[in-house]
C-alpha atoms as a PDB file:
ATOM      1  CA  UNK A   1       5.735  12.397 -20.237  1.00  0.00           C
ATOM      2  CA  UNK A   2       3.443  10.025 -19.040  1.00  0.00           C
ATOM      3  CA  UNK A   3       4.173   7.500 -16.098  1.00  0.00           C
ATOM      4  CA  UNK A   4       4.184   3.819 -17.137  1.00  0.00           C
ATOM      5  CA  UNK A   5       2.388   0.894 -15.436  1.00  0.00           C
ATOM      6  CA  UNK A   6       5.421  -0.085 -14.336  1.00  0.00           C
ATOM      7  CA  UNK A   7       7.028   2.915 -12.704  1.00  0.00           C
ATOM      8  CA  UNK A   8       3.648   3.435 -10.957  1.00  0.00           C
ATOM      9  CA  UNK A   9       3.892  -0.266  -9.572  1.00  0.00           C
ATOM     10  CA  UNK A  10       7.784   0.361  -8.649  1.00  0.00           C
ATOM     11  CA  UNK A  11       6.726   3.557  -6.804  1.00  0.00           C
ATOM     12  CA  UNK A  12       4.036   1.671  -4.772  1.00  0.00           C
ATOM     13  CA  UNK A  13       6.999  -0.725  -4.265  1.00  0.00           C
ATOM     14  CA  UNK A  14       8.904   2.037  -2.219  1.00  0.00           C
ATOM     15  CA  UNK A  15       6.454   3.917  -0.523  1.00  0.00           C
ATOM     16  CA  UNK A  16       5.656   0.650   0.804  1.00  0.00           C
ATOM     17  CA  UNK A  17       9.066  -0.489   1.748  1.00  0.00           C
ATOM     18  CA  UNK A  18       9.537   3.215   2.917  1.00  0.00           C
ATOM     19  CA  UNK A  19       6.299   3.409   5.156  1.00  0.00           C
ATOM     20  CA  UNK A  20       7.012  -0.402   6.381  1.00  0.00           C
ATOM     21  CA  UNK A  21      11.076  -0.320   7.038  1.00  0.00           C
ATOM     22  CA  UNK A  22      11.363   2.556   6.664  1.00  0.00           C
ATOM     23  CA  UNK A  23      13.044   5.231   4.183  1.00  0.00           C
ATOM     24  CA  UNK A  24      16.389   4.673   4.805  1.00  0.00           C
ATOM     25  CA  UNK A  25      16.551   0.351   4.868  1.00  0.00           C
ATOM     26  CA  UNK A  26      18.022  -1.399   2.514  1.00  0.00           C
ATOM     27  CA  UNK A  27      14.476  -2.682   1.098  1.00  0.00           C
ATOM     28  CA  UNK A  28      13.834   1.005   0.767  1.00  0.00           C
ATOM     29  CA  UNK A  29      16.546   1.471  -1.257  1.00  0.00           C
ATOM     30  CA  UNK A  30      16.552  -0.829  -3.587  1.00  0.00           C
ATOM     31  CA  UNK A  31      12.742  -0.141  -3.997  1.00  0.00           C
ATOM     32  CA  UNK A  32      14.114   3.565  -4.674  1.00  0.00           C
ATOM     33  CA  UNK A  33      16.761   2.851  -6.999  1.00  0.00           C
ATOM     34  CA  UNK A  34      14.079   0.244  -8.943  1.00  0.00           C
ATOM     35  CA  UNK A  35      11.599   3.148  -9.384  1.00  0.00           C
ATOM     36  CA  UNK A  36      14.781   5.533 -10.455  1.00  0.00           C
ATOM     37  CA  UNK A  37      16.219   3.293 -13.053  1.00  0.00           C
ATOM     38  CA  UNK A  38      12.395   2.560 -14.587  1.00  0.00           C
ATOM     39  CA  UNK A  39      11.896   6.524 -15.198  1.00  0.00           C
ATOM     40  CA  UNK A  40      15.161   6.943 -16.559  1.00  0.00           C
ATOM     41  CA  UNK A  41      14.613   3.870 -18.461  1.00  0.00           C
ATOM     42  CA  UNK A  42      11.546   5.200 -20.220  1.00  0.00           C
ATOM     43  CA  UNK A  43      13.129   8.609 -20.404  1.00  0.00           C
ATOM     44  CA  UNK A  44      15.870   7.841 -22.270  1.00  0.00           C
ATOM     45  CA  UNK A  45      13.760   5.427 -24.502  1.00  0.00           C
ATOM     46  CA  UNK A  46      11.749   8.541 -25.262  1.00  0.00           C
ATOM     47  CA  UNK A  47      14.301  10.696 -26.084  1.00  0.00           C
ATOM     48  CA  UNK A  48      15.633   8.522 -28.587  1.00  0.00           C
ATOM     49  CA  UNK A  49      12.589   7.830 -29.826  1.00  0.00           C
ATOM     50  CA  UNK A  50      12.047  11.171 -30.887  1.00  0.00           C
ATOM     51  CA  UNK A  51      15.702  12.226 -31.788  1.00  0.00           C
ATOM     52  CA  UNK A  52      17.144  11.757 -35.171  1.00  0.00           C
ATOM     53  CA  UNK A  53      19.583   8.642 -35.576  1.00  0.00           C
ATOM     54  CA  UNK A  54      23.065   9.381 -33.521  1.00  0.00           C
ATOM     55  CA  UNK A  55      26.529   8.866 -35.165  1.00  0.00           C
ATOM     56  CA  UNK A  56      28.987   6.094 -33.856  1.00  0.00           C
ATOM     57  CA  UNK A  57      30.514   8.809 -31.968  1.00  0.00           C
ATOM     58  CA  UNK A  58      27.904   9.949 -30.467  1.00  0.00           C
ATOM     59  CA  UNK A  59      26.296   6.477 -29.156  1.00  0.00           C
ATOM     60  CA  UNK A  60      29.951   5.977 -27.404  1.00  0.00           C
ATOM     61  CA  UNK A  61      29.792   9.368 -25.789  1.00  0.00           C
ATOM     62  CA  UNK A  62      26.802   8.845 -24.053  1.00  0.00           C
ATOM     63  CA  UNK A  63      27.176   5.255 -23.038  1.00  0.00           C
ATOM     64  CA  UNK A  64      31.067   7.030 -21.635  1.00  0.00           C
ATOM     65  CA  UNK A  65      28.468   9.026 -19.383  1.00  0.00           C
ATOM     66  CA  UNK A  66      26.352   6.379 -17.965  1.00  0.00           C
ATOM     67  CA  UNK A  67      29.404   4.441 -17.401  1.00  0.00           C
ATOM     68  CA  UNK A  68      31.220   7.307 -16.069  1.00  0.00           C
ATOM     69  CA  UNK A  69      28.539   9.468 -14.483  1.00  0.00           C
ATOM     70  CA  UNK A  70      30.503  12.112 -12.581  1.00  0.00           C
ATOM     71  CA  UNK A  71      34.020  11.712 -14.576  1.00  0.00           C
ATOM     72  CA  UNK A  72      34.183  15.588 -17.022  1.00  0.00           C
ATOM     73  CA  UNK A  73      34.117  14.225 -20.391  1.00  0.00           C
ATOM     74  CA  UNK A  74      34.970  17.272 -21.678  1.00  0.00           C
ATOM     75  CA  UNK A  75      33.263  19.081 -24.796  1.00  0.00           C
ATOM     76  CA  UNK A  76      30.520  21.496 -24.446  1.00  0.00           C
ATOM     77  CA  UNK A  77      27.413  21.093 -22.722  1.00  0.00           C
ATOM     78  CA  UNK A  78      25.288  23.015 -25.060  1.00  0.00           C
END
């Protein structure tokens, strides 16, 4: 998948704020966690893109995992 404008100018962000305060400062980390949410941002956005159209069910299940991101949901993982 190709990186976005954006993501690129969010990872300048934190190498910056890495190289500058260094990697473990609180610009540095919420640089990092910027640059994380933009890639799963367009991730996700691709992935839908591409998949067919989810039931009801299935929208709630997955917004159960980002709300609940190490919590078992049960179910399979297949």
């Amino acid at each position: 998948m190709p990186v976005s404008r954006k993501t690129k100018m969010l990872q300048g962000r934190m190498a910056n704020a890495s190289r500058f305060n260094g990697a473990d400062s609180p610009a540095a980390q919420d640089a990092r966690r910027e640059w994380t949410a933009a890639r799963i941002e367009e991730y996700v956005a691709e992935v839908v893109r591409q998949a067919p159209p989810l039931t009801p069910a299935q929208r709630q299940r997955i917004v159960d995992i980002m709300r609940n991101p190490g919590r078992d949901l049960g179910g399979d993982a297949a």
